[in-house]
C-alpha atoms as a PDB file:
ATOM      1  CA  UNK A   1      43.270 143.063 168.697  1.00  0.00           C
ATOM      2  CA  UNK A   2      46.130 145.548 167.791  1.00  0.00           C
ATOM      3  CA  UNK A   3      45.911 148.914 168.691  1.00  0.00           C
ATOM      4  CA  UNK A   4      47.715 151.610 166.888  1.00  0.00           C
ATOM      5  CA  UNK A   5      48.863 154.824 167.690  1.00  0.00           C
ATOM      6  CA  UNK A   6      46.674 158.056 166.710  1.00  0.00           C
ATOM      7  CA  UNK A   7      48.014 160.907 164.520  1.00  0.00           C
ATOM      8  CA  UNK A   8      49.315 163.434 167.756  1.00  0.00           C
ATOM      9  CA  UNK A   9      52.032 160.260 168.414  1.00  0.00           C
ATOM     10  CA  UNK A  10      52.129 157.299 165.232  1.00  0.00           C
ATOM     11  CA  UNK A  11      55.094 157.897 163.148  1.00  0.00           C
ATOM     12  CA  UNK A  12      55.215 160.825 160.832  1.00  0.00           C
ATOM     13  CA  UNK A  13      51.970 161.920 162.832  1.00  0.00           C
ATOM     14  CA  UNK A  14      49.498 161.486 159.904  1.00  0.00           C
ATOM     15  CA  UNK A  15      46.423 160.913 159.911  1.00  0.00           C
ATOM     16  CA  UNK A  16      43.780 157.727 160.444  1.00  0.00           C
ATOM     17  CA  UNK A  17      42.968 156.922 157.074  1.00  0.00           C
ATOM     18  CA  UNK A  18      46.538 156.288 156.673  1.00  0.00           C
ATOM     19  CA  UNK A  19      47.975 154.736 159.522  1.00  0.00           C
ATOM     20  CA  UNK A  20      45.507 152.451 160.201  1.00  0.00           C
ATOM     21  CA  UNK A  21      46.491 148.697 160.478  1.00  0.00           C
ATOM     22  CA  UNK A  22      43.655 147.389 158.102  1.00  0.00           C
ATOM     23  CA  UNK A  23      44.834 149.501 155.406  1.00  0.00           C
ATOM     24  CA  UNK A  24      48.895 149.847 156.168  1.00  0.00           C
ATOM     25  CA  UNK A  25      51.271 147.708 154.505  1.00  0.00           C
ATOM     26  CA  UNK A  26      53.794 148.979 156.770  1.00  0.00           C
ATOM     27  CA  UNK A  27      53.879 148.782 160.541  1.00  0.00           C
ATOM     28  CA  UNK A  28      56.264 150.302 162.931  1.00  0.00           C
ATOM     29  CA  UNK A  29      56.328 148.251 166.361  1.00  0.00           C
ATOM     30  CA  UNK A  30      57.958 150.619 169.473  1.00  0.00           C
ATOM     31  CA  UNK A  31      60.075 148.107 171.801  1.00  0.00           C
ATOM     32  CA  UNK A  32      60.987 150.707 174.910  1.00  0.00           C
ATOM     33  CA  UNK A  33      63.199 147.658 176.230  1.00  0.00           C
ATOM     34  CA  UNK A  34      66.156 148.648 178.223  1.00  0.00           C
ATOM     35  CA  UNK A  35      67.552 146.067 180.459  1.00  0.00           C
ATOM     36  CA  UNK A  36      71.720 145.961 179.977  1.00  0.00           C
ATOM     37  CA  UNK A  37      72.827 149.091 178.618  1.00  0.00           C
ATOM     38  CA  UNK A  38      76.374 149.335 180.079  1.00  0.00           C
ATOM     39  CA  UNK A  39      77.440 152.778 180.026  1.00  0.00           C
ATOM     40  CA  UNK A  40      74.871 155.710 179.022  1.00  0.00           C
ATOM     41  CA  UNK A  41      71.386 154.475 179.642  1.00  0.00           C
ATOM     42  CA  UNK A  42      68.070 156.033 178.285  1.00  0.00           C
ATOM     43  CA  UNK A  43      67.078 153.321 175.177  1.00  0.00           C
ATOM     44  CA  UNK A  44      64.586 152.694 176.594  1.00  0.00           C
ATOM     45  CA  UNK A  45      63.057 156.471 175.662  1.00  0.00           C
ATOM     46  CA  UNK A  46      64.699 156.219 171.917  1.00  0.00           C
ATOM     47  CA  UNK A  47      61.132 155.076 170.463  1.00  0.00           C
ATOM     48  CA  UNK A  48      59.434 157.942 171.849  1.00  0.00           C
ATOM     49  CA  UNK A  49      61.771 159.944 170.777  1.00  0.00           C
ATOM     50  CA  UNK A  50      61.943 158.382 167.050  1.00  0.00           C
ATOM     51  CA  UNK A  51      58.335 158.936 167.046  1.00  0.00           C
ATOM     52  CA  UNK A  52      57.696 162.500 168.580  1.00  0.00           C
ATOM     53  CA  UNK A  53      60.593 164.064 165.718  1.00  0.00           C
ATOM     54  CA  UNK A  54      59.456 162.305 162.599  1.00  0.00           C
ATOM     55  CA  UNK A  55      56.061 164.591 163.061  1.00  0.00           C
ATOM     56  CA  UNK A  56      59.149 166.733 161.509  1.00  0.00           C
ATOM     57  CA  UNK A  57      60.313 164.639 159.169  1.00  0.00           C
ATOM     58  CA  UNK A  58      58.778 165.940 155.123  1.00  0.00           C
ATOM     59  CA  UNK A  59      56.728 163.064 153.541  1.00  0.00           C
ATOM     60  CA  UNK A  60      58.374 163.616 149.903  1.00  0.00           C
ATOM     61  CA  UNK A  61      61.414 162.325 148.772  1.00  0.00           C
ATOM     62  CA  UNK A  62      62.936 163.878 146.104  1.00  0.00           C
ATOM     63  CA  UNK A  63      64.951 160.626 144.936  1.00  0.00           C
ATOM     64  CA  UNK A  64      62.045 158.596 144.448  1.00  0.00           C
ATOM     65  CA  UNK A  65      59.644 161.496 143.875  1.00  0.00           C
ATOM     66  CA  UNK A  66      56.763 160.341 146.182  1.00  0.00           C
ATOM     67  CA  UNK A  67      55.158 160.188 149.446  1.00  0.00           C
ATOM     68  CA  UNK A  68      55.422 156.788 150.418  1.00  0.00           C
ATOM     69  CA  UNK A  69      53.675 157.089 153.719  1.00  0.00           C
ATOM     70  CA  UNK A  70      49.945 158.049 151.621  1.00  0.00           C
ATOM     71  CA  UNK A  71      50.876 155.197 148.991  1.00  0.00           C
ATOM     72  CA  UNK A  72      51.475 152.505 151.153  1.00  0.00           C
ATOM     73  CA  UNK A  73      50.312 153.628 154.290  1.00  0.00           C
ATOM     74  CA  UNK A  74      52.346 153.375 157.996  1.00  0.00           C
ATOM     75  CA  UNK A  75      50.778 152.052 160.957  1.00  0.00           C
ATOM     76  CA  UNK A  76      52.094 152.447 164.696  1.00  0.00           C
ATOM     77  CA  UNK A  77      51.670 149.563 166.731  1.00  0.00           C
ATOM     78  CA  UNK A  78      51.094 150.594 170.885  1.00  0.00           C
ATOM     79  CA  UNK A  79      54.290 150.353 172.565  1.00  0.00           C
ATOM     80  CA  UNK A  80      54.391 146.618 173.875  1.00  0.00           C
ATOM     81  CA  UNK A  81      54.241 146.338 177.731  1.00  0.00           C
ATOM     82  CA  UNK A  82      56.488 143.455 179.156  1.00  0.00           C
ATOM     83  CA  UNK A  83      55.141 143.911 182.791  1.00  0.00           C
ATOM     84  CA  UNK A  84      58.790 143.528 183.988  1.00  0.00           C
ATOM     85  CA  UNK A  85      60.095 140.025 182.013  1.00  0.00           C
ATOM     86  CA  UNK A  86      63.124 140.035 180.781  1.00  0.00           C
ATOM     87  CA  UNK A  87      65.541 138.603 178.739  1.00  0.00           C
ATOM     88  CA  UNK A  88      64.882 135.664 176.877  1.00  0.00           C
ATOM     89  CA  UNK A  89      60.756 135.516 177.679  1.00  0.00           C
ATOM     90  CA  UNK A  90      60.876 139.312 176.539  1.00  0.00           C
ATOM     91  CA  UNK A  91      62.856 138.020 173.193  1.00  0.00           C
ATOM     92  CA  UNK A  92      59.834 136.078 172.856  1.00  0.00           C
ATOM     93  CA  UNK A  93      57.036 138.490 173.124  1.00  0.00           C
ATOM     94  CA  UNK A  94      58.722 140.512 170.644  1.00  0.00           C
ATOM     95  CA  UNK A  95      59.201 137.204 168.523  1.00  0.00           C
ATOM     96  CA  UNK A  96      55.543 136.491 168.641  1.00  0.00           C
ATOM     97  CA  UNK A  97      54.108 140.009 167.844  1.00  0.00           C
ATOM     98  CA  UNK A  98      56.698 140.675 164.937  1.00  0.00           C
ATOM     99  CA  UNK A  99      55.281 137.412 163.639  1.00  0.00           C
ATOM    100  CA  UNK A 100      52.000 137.607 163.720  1.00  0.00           C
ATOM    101  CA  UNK A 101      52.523 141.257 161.636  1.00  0.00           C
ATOM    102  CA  UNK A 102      54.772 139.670 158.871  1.00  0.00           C
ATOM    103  CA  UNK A 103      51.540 136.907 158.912  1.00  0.00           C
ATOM    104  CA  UNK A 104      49.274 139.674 157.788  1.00  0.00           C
ATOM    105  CA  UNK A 105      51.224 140.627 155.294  1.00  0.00           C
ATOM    106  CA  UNK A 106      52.739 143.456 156.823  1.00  0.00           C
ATOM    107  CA  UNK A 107      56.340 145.346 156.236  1.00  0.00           C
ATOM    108  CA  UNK A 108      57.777 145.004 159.853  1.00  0.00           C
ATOM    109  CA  UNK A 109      60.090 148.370 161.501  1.00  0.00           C
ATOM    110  CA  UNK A 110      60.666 147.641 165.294  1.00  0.00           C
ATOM    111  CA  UNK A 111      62.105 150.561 167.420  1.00  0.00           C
ATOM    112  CA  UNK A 112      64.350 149.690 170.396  1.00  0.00           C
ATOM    113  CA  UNK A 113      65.413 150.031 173.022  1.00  0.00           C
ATOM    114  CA  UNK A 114      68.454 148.420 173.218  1.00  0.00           C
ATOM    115  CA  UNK A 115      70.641 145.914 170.742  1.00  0.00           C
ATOM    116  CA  UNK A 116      69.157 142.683 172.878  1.00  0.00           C
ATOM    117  CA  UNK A 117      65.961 143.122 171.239  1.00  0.00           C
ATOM    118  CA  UNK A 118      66.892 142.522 167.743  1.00  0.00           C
ATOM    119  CA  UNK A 119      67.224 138.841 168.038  1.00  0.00           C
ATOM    120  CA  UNK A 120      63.476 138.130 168.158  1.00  0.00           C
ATOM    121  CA  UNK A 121      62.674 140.363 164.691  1.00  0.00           C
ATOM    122  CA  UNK A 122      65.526 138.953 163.136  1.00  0.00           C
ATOM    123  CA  UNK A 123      63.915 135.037 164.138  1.00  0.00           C
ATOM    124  CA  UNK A 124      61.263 135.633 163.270  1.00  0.00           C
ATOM    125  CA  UNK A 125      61.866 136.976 159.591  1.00  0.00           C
ATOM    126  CA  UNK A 126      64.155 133.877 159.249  1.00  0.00           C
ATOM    127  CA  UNK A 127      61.472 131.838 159.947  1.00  0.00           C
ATOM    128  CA  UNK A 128      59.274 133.125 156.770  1.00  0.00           C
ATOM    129  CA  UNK A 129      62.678 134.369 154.569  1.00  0.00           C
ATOM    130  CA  UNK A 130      64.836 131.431 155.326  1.00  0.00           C
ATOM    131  CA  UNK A 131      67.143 132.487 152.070  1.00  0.00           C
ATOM    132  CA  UNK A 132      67.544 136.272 153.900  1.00  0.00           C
ATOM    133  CA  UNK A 133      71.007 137.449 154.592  1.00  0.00           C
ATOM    134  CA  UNK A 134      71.169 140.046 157.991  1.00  0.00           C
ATOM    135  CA  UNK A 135      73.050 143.390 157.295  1.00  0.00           C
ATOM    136  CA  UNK A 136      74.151 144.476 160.901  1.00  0.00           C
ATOM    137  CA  UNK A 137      75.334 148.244 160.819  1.00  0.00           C
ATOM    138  CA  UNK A 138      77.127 149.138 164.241  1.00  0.00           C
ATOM    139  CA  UNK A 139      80.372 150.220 165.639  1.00  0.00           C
ATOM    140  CA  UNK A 140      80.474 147.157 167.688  1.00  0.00           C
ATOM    141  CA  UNK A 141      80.096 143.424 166.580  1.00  0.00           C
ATOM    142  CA  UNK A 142      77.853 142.283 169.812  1.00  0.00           C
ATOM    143  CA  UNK A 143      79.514 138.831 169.736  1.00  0.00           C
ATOM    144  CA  UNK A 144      80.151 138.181 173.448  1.00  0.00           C
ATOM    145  CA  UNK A 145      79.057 134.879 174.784  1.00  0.00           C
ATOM    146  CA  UNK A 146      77.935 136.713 177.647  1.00  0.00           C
ATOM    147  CA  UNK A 147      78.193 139.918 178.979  1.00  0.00           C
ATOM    148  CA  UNK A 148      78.111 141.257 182.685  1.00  0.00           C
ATOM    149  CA  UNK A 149      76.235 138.053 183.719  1.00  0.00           C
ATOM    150  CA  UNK A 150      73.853 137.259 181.104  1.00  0.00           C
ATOM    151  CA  UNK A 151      73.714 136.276 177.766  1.00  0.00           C
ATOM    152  CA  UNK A 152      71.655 138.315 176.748  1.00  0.00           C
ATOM    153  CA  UNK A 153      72.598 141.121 176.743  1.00  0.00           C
ATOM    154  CA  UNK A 154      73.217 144.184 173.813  1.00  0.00           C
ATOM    155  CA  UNK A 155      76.853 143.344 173.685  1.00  0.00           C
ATOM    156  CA  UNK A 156      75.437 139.741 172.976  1.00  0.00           C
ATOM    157  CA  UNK A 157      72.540 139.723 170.627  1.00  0.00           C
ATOM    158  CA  UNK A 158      74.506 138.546 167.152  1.00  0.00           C
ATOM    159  CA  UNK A 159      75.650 135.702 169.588  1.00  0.00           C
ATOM    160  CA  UNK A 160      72.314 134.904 170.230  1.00  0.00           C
ATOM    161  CA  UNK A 161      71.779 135.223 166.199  1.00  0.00           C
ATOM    162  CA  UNK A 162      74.381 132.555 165.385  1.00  0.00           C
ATOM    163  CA  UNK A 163      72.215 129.820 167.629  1.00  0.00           C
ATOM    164  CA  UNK A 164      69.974 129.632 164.677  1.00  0.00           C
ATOM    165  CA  UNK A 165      71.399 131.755 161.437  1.00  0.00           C
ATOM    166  CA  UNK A 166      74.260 130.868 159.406  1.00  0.00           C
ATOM    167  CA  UNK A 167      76.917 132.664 160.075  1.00  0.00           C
ATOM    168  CA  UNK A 168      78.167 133.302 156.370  1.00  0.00           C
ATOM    169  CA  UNK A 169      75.082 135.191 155.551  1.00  0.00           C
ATOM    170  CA  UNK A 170      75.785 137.894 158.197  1.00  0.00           C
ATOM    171  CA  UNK A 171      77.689 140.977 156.921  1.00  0.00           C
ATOM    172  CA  UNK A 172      78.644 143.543 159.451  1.00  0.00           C
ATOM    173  CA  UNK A 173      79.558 147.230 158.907  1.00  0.00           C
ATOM    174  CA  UNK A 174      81.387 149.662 160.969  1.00  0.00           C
ATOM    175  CA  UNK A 175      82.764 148.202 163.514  1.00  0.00           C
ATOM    176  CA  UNK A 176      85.667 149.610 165.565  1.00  0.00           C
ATOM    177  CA  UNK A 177      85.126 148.504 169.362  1.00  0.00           C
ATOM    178  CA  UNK A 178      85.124 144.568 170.205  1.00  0.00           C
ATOM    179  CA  UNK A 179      87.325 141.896 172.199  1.00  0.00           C
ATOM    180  CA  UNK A 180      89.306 139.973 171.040  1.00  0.00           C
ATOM    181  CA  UNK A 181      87.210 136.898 171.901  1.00  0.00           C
ATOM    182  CA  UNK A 182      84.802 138.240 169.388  1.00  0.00           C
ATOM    183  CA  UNK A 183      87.677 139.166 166.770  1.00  0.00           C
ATOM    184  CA  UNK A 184      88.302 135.527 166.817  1.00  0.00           C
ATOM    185  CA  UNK A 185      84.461 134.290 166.596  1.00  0.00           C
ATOM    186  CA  UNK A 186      84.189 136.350 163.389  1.00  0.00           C
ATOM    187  CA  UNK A 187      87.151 134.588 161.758  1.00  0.00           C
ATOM    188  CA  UNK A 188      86.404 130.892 163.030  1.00  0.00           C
ATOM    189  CA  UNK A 189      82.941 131.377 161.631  1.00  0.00           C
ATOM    190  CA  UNK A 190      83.778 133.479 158.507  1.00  0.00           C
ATOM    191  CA  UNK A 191      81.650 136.428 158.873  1.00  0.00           C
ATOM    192  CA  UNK A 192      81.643 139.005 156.538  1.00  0.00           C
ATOM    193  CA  UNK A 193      82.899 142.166 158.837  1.00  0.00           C
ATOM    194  CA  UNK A 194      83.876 145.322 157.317  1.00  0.00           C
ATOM    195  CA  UNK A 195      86.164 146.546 159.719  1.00  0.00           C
ATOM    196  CA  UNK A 196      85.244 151.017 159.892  1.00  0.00           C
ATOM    197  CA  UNK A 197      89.677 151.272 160.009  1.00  0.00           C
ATOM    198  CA  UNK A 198      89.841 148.788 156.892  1.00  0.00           C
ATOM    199  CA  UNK A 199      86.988 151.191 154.861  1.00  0.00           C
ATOM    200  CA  UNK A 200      88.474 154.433 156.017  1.00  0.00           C
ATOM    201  CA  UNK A 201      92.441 153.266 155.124  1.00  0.00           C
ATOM    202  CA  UNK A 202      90.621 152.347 151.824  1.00  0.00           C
ATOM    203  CA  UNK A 203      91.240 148.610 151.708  1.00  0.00           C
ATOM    204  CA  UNK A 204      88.247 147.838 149.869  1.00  0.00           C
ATOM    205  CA  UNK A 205      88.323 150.475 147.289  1.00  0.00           C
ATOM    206  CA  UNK A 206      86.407 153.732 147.031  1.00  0.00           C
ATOM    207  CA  UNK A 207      83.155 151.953 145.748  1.00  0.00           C
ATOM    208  CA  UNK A 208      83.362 150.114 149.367  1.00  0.00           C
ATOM    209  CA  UNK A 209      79.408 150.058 149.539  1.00  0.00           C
ATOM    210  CA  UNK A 210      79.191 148.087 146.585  1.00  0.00           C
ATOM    211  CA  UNK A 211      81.275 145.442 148.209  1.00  0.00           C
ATOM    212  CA  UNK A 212      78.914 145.147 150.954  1.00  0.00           C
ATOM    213  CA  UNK A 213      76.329 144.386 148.895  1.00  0.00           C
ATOM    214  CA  UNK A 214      78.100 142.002 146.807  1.00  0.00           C
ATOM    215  CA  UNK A 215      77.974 139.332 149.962  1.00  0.00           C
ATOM    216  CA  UNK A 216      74.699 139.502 150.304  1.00  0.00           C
ATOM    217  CA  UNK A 217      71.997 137.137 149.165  1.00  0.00           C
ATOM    218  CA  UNK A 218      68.230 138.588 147.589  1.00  0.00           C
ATOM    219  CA  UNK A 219      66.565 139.328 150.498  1.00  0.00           C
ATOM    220  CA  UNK A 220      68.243 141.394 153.199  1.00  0.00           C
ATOM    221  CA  UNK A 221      67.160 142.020 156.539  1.00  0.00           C
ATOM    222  CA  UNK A 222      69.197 144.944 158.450  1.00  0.00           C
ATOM    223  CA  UNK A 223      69.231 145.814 161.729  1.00  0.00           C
ATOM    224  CA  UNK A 224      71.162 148.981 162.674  1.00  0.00           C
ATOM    225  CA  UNK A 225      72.090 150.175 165.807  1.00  0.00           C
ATOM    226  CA  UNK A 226      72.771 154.139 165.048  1.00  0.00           C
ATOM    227  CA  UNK A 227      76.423 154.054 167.541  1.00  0.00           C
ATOM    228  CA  UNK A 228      77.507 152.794 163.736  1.00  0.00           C
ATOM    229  CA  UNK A 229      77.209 156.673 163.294  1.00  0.00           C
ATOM    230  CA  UNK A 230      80.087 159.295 164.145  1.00  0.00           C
ATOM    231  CA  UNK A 231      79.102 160.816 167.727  1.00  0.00           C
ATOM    232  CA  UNK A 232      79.409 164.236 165.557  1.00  0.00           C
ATOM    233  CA  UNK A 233      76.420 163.350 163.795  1.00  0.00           C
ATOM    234  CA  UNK A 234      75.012 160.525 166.948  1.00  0.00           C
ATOM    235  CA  UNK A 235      75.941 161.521 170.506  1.00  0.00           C
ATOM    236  CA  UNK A 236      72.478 160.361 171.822  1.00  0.00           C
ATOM    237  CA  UNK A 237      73.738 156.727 171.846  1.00  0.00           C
ATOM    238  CA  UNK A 238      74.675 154.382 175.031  1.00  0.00           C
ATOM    239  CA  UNK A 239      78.203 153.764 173.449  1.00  0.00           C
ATOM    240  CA  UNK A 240      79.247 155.833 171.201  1.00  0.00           C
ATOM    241  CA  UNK A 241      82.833 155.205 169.307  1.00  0.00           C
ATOM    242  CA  UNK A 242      84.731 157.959 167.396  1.00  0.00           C
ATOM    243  CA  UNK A 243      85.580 157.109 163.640  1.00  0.00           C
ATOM    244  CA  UNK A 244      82.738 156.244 163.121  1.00  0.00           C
ATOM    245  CA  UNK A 245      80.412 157.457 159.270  1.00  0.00           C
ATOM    246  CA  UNK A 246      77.883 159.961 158.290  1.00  0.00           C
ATOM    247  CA  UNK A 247      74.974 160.077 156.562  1.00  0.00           C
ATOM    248  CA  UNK A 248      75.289 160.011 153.024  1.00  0.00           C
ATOM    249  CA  UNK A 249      77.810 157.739 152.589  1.00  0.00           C
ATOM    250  CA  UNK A 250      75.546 155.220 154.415  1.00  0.00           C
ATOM    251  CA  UNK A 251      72.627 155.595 152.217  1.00  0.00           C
ATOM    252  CA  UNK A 252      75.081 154.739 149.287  1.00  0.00           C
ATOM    253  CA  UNK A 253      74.978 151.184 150.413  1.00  0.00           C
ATOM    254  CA  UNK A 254      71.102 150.929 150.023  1.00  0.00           C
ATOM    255  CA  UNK A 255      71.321 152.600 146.575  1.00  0.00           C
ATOM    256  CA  UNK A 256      73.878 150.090 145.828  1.00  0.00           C
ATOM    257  CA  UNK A 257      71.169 147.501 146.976  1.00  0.00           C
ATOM    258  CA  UNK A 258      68.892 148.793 144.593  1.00  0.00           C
ATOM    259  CA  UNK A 259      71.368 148.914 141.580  1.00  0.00           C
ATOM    260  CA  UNK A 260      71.883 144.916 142.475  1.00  0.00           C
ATOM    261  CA  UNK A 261      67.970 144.135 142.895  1.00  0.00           C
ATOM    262  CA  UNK A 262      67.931 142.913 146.392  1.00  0.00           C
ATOM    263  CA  UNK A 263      65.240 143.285 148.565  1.00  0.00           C
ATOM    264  CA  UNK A 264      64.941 144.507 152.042  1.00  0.00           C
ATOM    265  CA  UNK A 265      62.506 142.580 153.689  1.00  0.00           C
ATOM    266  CA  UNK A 266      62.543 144.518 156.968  1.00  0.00           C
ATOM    267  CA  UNK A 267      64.479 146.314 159.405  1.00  0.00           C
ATOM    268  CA  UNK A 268      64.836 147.228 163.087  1.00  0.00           C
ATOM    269  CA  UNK A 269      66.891 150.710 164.306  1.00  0.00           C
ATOM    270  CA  UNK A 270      68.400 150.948 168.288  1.00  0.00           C
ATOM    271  CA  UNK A 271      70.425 152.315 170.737  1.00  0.00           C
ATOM    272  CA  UNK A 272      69.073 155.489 170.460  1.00  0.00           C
ATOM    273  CA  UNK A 273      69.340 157.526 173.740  1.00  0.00           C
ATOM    274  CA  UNK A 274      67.738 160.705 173.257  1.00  0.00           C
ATOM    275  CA  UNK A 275      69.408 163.711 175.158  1.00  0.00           C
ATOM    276  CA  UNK A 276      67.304 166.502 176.396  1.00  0.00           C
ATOM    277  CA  UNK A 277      67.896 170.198 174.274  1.00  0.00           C
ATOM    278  CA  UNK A 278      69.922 167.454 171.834  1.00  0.00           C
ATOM    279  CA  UNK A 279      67.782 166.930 169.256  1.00  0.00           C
ATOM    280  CA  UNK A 280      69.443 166.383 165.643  1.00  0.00           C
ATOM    281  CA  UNK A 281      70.305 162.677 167.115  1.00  0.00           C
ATOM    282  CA  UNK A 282      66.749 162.040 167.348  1.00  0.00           C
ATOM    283  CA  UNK A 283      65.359 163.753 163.864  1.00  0.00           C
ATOM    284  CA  UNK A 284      68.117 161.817 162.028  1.00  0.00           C
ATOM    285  CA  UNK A 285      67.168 158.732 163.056  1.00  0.00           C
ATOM    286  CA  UNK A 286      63.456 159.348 162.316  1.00  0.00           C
ATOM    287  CA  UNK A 287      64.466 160.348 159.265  1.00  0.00           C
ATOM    288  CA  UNK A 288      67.016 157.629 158.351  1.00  0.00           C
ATOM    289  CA  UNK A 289      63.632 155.227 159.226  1.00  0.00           C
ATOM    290  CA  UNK A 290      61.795 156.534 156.541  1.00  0.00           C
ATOM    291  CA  UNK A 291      64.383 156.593 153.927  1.00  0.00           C
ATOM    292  CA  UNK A 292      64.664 152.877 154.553  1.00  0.00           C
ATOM    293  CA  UNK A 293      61.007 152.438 153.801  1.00  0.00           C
ATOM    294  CA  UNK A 294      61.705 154.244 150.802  1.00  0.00           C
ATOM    295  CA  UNK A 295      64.321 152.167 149.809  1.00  0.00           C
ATOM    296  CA  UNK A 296      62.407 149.216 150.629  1.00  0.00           C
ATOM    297  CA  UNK A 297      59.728 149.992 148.558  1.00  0.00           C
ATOM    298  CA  UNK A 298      61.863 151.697 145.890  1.00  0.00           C
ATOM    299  CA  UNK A 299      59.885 149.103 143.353  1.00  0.00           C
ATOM    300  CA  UNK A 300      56.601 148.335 144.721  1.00  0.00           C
END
């Protein structure tokens, strides 16, 4: 049986009648996984975090002029407890409980924790959206082969990725900080990178958003770590890399989604490591979260 969180600690703290799982179509599954961070630590409190600011966060949004969270209902799954495993069983555990969601017909948010995680959501949406595309937002490009001893690991989790995906339907955004190992890895296999110095010199155009969303296919799964962010706006991440983008610009590429009718099929958001007497970092990200939804369900 799945037991949600009640309304002092589910997202947007709201009420039963609306965040139960029966009647949710949307369900937001904390993963407070930290096992490889490799410079600040503390992802593993970022879904706490997430959760205790979006009690902040306003219901309405102006652009769509509605409260999605009483149309369509959010439900927060209990934290998942991985009594200590690891690595590829945890991947697993995640795997398994993010399917069994999509199978009841649920619209699937997973909170890390760090990037490692965000194989196993990513599987298992392939595994019922096998057309999907994956829009990775980050200022790295997580394509190590391994990475202090394991592979996996958050500098490795698109690696992981490309053992089952094709790699022509990824499209990456923001990244500034990678080896050259994975430099190469991104040509040999043709993924779609938009590098943040190529955007910012202006290389592909002022409507740059638009050609992110021109290589990808109908459905589009993202998963964004928030280091993608400039640590002006982020500084509650693990690894955070200057040059990095702000807010609004960012949502542009989900409004360009909707102006080319693709569909967003579900989403996970990590690598945030909250910072005590910090807190914009944290009310962002809640709030980015549920402007997703929104966009998600800018139709339904």
């Amino acid at each position: 049986m799945i037991k949600t969180l009640e309304i002092n600690n589910n997202f947007l703290a709201i009420e039963k009648k609306f965040s139960n799982i029966k009647d949710s179509q949307i369900a937001i599954l904390p993963i407070p996984y930290e096992s490889t961070t490799s410079y600040g630590k503390g992802t593993k409190n970022g879904p706490k975090a997430i959760l205790d600011a979006s009690a902040y966060v306003e219901f309405y949004d102006d652009e769509f002029d509605r409260e999605l969270c009483f149309d369509k209902g959010i439900a927060t799954i209990q934290p998942i407890d991985f009594k200590n495993k690891k690595g590829k069983v945890a991947l697993e555990i995640i795997k398994n409980y993010v399917k069994g969601l999509i199978q009841m017909n649920k619209f699937v948010v997973t909170l890390g924790g760090e990037h490692t995680i965000s194989t196993a959501p990513i599987h298992a949406h392939y595994l019922n959206y096998p057309n999907m595309s994956i829009l990775h937002f980050d200022a790295h490009s997580d394509l190590r082969e391994s990475y202090e001893g394991t592979k996996y690991s958050h500098a490795c989790f698109m690696s992981r990725v490309l053992e089952f995906f094709p790699a022509n339907k990824i499209t990456q955004v923001g990244i500034r900080a990678q080896c050259i190992e994975e430099s190469k890895v991104i040509k040999d296999k043709k993924i779609n990178t938009f590098y943040s110095s190529s955007i910012k010199k202006g290389l592909h155009g002022k409507n740059w958003q638009k050609k992110v969303v021109d290589t990808l296919d109908k459905q589009v799964y993202v998963t964004f770590d928030v280091d993608y962010f400039d640590p002006s706006i982020m500084p509650s991440t693990g690894t955070p890399e200057p040059d990095g983008f702000l807010y609004s610009e960012t949502l542009d590429i989900f409004r360009e989604l909707i102006k080319a009718k693709k569909q967003i099929i579900g989403f996970d958001v990590v690598e945030l490591a909250p910072v005590k007497g910090i807190h914009h970092p944290d009310i962002t990200t809640a709030r980015l979260i549920y402007k997703i939804l929104n966009f998600a369900f800018y139709n339904k």
